[in-house]
Protein backbone atom coordinates (compact mmCIF):
# COMPACT_ATOMS: atom_id res chain seq x y z
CA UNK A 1 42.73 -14.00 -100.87
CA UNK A 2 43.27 -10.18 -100.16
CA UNK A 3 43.91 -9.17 -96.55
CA UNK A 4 41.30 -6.98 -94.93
CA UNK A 5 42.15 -3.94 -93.24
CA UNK A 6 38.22 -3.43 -92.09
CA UNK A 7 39.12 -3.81 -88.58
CA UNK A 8 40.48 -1.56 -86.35
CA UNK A 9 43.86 -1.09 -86.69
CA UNK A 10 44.80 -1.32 -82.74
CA UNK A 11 43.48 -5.36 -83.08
CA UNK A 12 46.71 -5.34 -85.60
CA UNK A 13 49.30 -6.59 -83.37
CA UNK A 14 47.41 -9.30 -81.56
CA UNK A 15 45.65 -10.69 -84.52
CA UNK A 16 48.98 -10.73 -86.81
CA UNK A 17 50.76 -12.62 -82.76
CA UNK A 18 48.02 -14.91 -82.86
CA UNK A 19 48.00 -15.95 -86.75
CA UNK A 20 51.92 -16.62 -85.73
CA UNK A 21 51.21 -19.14 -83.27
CA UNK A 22 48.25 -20.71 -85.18
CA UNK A 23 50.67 -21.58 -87.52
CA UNK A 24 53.51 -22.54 -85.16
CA UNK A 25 50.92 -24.99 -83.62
CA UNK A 26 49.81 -26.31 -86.73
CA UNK A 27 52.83 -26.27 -88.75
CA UNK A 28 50.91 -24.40 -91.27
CA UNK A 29 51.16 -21.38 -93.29
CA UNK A 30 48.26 -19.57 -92.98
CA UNK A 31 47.66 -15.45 -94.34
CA UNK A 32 45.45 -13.74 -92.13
CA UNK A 33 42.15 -12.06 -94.04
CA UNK A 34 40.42 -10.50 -91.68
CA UNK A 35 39.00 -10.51 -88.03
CA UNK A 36 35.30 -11.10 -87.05
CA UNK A 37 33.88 -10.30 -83.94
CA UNK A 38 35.91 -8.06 -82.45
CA UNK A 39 33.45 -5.82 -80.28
CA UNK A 40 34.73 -7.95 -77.30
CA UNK A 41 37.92 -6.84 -77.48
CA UNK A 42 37.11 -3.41 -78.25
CA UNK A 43 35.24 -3.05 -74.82
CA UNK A 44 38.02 -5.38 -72.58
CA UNK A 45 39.56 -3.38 -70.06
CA UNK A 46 43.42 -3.02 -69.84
CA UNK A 47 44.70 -6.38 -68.97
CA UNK A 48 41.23 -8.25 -69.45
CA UNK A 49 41.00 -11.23 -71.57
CA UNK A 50 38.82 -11.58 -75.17
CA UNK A 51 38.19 -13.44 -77.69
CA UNK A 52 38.87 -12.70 -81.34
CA UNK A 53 37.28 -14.84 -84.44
CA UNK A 54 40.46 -14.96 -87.19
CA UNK A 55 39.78 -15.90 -90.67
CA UNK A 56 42.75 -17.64 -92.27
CA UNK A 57 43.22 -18.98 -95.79
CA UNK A 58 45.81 -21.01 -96.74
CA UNK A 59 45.69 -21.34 -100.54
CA UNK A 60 41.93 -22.07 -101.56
CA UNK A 61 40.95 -23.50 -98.26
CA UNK A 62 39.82 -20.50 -95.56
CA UNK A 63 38.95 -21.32 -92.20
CA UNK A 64 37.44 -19.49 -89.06
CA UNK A 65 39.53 -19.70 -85.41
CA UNK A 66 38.11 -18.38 -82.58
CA UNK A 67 41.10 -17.51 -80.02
CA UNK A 68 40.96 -15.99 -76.79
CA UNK A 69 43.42 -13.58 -76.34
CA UNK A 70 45.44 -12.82 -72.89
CA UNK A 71 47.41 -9.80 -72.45
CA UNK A 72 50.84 -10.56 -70.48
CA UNK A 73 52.82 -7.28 -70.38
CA UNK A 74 53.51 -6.08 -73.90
CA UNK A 75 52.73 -9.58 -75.39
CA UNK A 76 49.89 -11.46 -75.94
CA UNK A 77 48.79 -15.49 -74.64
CA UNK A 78 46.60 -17.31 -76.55
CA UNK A 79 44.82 -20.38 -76.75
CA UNK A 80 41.72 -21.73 -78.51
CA UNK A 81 38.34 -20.72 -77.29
CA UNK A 82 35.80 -23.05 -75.92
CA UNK A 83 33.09 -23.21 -78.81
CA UNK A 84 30.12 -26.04 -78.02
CA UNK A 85 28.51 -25.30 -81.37
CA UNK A 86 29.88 -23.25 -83.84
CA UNK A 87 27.24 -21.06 -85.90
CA UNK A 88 29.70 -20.83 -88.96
CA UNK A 89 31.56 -24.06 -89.27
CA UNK A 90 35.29 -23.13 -89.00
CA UNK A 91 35.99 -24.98 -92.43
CA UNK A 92 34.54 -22.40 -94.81
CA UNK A 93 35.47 -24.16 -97.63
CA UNK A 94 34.51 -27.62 -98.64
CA UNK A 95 37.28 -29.80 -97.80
CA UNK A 96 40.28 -30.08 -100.60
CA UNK A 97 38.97 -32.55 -103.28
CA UNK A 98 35.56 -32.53 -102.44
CA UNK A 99 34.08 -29.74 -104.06
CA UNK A 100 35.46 -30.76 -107.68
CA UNK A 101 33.69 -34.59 -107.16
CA UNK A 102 30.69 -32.77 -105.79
CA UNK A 103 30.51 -30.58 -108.73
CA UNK A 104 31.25 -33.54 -111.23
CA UNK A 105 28.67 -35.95 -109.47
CA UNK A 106 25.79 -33.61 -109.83
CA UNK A 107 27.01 -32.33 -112.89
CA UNK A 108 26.62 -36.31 -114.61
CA UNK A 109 22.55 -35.95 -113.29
CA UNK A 110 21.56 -32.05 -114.07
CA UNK A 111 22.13 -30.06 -116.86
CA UNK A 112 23.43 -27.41 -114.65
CA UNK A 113 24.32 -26.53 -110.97
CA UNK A 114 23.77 -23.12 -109.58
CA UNK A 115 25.84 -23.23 -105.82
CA UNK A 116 24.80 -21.03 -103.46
CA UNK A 117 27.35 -19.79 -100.48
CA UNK A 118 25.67 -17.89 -97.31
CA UNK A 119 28.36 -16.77 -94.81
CA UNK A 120 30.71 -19.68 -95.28
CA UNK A 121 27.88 -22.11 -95.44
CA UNK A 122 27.68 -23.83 -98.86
């Protein structure tokens, strides 16, 4: 998936930091596609903290992080927000091998399948 440059460009730096320790925590290899709900960190005052909703995709599987960001000097801290409920799930994607014996299950009882995928929600 294409990166996204519809954000503003002075989120750059903390959501390209934060992408590098989601990965160092993970041991993963994520790409960064875009950021989501920024406004919060648009309005933060100097040295305030925010949160900042990432979405990652590694391959074919995307998923959403929400991080809260602390600025520390020229760097950044991070750590994962508190989220009780998420609206969007943070896997966007079914999970890896799912989808294919979803599609093959219905596929043996219908003619057809028409999928239908509302903001990450399938």
């Amino acid at each position: 998936m294409d990166s996204d440059q519809d954000f503003p460009a002075s989120l750059r730096p903390q959501a390209e930091a934060a992408l590098l320790w989601i990965n160092a925590t993970q041991g993963a290899t994520f790409t960064l596609t875009t950021v989501v709900g920024y406004e919060g960190a648009l309005s933060a005052k100097a040295g305030e903290s925010y949160e900042l909703g990432l979405v990652l995709c590694n391959g074919d599987i995307c998923t959403r992080e929400l991080i809260q960001v602390e600025p520390s000097g020229d760097k950044f801290l991070f750590s994962y927000a508190d989220v009780k409920e998420r609206e969007i799930p943070p896997l966007l994607d079914p999970p890896e091998g799912l989808r294919s014996g979803w599609v093959d299950s219905v596929l043996a009882k219908h003619e057809f399948v028409v999928m239908v995928f509302y903001r990450g929600l399938w």
